[in-house]
Protein backbone atom coordinates (compact mmCIF):
# COMPACT_ATOMS: atom_id res chain seq x y z
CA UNK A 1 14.68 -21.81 154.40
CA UNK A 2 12.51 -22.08 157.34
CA UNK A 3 14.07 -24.82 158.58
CA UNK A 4 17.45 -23.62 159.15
CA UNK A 5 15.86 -20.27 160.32
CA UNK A 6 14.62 -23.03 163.06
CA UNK A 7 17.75 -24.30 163.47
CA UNK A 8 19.60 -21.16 163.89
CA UNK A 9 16.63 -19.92 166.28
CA UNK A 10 16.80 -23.33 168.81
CA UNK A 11 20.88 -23.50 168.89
CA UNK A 12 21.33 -26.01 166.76
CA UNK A 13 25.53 -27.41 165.94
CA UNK A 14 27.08 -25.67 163.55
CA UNK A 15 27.75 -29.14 161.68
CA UNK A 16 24.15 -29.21 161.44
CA UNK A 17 23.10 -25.59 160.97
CA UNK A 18 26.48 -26.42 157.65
CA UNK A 19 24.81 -29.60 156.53
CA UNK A 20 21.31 -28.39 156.21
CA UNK A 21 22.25 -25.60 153.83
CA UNK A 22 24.52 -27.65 151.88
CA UNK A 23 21.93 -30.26 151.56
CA UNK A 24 19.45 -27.55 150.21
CA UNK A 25 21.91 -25.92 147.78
CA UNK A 26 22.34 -28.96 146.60
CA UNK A 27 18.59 -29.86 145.88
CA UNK A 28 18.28 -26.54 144.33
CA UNK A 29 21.16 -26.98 141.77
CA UNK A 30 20.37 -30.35 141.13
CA UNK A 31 16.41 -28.98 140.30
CA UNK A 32 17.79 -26.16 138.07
CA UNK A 33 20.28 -28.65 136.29
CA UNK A 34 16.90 -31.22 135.49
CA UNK A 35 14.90 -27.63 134.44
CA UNK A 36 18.21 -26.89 131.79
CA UNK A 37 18.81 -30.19 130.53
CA UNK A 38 15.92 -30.77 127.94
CA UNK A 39 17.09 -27.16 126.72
CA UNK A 40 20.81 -27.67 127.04
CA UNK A 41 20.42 -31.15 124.94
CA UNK A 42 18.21 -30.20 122.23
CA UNK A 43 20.88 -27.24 121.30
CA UNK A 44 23.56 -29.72 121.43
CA UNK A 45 21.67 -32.15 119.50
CA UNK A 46 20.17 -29.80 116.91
CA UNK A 47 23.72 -27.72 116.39
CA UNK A 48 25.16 -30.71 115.59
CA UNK A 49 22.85 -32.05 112.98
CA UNK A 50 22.50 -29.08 111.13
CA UNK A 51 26.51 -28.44 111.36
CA UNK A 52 26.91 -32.21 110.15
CA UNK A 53 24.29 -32.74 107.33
CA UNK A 54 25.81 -29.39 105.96
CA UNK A 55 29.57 -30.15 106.20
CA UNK A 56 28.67 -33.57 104.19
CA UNK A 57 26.75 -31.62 101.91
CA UNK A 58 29.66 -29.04 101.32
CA UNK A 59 32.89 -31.55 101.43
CA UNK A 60 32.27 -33.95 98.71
CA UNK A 61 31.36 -30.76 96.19
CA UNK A 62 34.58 -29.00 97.29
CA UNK A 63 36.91 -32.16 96.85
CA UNK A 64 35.39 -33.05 93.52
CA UNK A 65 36.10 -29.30 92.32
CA UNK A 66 39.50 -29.14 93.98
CA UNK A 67 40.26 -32.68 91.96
CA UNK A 68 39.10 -31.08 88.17
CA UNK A 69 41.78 -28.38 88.99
């Protein structure tokens, strides 16, 4: 933040002054996505092994009942 505080302050381009915040939105987006993703992927992963093991579990019973009827 300082730095484009600097930038503004000593008359830096635009372009520059544009690129600089870009750059660190960037960095900060891409350091909140790397914080998320061990979270993100073990709720993806452990929704869809619970969903899975249960829906095998489930199916065969129901289509074994459905085929005595």
């Amino acid at each position: 933040m300082e730095n484009i505080i600097d930038l503004i302050a000593t008359d830096a381009s635009a372009s520059e002054v544009s690129d600089t915040i870009k750059n660190q939105l960037f960095a900060k987006a891409a350091q909140r996505v790397e914080m998320g993703r061990p979270e993100a992927a073990a709720k993806l992963f452990a929704d869809t092994d619970e969903v899975e093991g249960a829906e095998l579990e489930v199916e065969p019973d129901q289509e074994s009942q459905e085929d005595q009827e």
